[in-house]
C-alpha atoms as a PDB file:
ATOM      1  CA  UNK A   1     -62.850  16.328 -16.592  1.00  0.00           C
ATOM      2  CA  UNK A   2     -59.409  17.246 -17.539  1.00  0.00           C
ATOM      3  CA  UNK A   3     -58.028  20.694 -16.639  1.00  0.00           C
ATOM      4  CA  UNK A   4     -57.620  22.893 -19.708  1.00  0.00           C
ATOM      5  CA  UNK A   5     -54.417  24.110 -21.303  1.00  0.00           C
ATOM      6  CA  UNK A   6     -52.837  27.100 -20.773  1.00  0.00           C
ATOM      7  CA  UNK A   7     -49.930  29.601 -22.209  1.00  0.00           C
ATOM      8  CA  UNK A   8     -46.626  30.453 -20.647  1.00  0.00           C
ATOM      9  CA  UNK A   9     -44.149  32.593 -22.227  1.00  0.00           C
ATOM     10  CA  UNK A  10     -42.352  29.658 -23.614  1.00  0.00           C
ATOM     11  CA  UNK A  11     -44.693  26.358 -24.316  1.00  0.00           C
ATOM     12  CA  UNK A  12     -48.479  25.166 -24.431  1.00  0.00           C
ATOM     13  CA  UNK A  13     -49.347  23.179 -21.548  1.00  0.00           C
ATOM     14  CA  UNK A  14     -51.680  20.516 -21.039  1.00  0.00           C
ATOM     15  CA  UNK A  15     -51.459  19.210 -17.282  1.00  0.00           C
ATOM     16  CA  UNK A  16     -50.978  15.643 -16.536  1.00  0.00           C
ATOM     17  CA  UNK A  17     -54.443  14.067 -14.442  1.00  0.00           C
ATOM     18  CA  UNK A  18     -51.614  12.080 -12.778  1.00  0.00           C
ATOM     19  CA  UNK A  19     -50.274  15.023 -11.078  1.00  0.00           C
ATOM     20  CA  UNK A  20     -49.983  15.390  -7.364  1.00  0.00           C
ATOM     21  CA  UNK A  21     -48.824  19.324  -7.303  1.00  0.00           C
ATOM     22  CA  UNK A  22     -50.344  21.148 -10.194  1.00  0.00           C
ATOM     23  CA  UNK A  23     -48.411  23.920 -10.479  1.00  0.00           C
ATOM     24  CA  UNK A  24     -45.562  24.901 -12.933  1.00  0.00           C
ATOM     25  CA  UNK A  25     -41.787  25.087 -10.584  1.00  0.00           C
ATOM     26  CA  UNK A  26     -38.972  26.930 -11.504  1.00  0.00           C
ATOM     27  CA  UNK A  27     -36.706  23.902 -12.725  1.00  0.00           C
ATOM     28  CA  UNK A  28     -38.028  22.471 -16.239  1.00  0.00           C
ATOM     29  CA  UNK A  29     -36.703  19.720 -18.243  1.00  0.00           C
ATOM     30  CA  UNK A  30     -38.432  19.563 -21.608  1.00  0.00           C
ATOM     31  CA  UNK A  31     -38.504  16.022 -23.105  1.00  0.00           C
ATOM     32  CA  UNK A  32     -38.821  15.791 -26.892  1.00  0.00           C
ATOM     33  CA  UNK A  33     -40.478  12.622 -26.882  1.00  0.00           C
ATOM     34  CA  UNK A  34     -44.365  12.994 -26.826  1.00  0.00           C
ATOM     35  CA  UNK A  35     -45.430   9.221 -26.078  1.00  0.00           C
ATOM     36  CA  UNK A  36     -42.734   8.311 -23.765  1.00  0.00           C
ATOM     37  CA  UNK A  37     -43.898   7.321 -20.342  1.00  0.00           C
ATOM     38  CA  UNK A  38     -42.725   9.398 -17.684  1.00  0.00           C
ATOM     39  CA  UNK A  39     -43.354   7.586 -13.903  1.00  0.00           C
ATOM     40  CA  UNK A  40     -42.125  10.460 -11.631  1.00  0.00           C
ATOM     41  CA  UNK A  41     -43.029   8.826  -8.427  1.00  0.00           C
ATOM     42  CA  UNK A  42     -40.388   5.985 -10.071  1.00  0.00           C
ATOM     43  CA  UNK A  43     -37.436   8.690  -9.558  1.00  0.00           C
ATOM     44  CA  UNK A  44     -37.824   8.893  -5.826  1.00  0.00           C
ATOM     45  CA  UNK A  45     -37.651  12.572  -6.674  1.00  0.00           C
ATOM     46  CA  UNK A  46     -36.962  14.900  -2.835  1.00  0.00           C
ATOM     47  CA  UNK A  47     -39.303  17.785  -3.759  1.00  0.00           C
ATOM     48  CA  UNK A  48     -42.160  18.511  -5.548  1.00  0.00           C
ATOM     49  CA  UNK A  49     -42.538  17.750  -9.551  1.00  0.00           C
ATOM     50  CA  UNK A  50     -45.207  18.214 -12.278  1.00  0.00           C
ATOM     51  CA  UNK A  51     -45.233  16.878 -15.524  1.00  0.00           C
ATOM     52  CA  UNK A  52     -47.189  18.561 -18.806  1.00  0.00           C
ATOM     53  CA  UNK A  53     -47.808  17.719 -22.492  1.00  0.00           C
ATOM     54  CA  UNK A  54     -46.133  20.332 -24.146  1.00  0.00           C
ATOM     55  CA  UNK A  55     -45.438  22.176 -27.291  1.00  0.00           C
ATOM     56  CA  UNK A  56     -42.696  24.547 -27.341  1.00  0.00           C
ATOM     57  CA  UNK A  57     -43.664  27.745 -29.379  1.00  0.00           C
ATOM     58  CA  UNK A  58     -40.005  28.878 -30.077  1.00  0.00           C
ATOM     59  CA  UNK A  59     -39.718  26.049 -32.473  1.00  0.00           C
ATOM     60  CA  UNK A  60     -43.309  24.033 -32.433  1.00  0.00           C
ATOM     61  CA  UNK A  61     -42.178  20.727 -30.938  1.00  0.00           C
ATOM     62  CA  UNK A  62     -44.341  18.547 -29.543  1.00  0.00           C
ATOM     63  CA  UNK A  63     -42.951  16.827 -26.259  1.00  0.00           C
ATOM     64  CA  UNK A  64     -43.236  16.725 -22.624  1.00  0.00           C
ATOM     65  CA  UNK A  65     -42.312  19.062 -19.803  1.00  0.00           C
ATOM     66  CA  UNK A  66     -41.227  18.088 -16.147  1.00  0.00           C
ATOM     67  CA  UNK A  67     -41.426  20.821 -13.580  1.00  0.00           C
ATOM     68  CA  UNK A  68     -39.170  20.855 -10.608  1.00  0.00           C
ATOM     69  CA  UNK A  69     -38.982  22.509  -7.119  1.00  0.00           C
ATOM     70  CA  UNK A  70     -35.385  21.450  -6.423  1.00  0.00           C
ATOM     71  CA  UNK A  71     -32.715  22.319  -9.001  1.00  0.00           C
ATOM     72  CA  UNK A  72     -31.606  18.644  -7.704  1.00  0.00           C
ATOM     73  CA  UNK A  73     -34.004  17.028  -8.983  1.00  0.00           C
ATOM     74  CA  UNK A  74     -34.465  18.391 -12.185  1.00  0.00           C
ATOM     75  CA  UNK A  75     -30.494  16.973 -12.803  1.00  0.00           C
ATOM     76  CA  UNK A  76     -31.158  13.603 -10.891  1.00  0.00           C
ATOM     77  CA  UNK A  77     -33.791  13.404 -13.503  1.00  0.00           C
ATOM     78  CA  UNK A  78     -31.756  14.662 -17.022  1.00  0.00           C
ATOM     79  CA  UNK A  79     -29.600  12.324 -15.784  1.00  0.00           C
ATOM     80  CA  UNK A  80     -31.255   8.741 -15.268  1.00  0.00           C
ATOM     81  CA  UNK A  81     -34.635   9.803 -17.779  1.00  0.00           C
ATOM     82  CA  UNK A  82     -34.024   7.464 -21.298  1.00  0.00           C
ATOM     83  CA  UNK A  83     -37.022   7.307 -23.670  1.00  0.00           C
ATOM     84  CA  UNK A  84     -38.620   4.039 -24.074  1.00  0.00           C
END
C-alpha cells in the first residue's frame, strides 16, 4: 500500500514507491511537469535523493519535487533534467 500524503509548509506531497530514502532533504528542485519521468538512479546522483508528486500551495501547481542531501546534486540535476 502506498504511503499517504502529507503537508509541508510549502507543497502537498505524495511519496514516490520508487524511493530508496523516504525522507524530505534540504535541497528541492520542484519540476512543473506532472507526467514527466524522473529516473534518479539515471543521474548517478553522490548523496541521497527523494522524489514526490507535488502540488505547490503558494500557487496550486501540480508537478514534481526532487529532494536533495547535497546542494551538488540538486544543481547537477537543474542542470542535465529536460522534460520528455
Amino acid at each position: 500500500m502506498a504511503e499517504a500524503a502529507f503537508t509541508t509548509a510549502d507543497y502537498k506531497l505524495y511519496p514516490s514507491p520508487r524511493n530508496t530514502h523516504r525522507e524530505v532533504f534540504l535541497h528541492e528542485v520542484f519540476v512543473p511537469h506532472p507526467y514527466a519521468l524522473i529516473d534518479l538512479p539515471s543521474f548517478h546522483l553522490k548523496g541521497r535523493s527523494s522524489l514526490f508528486a507535488a502540488y505547490r500551495l503558494a500557487d496550486g501547481k501540480h508537478g514534481q519535487l526532487v529532494t536533495f542531501e547535497l546542494p551538488a546534486d540538486a544543481s547537477s540535476f537543474s542542470a542535465r533534467f529536460r522534460p520528455d
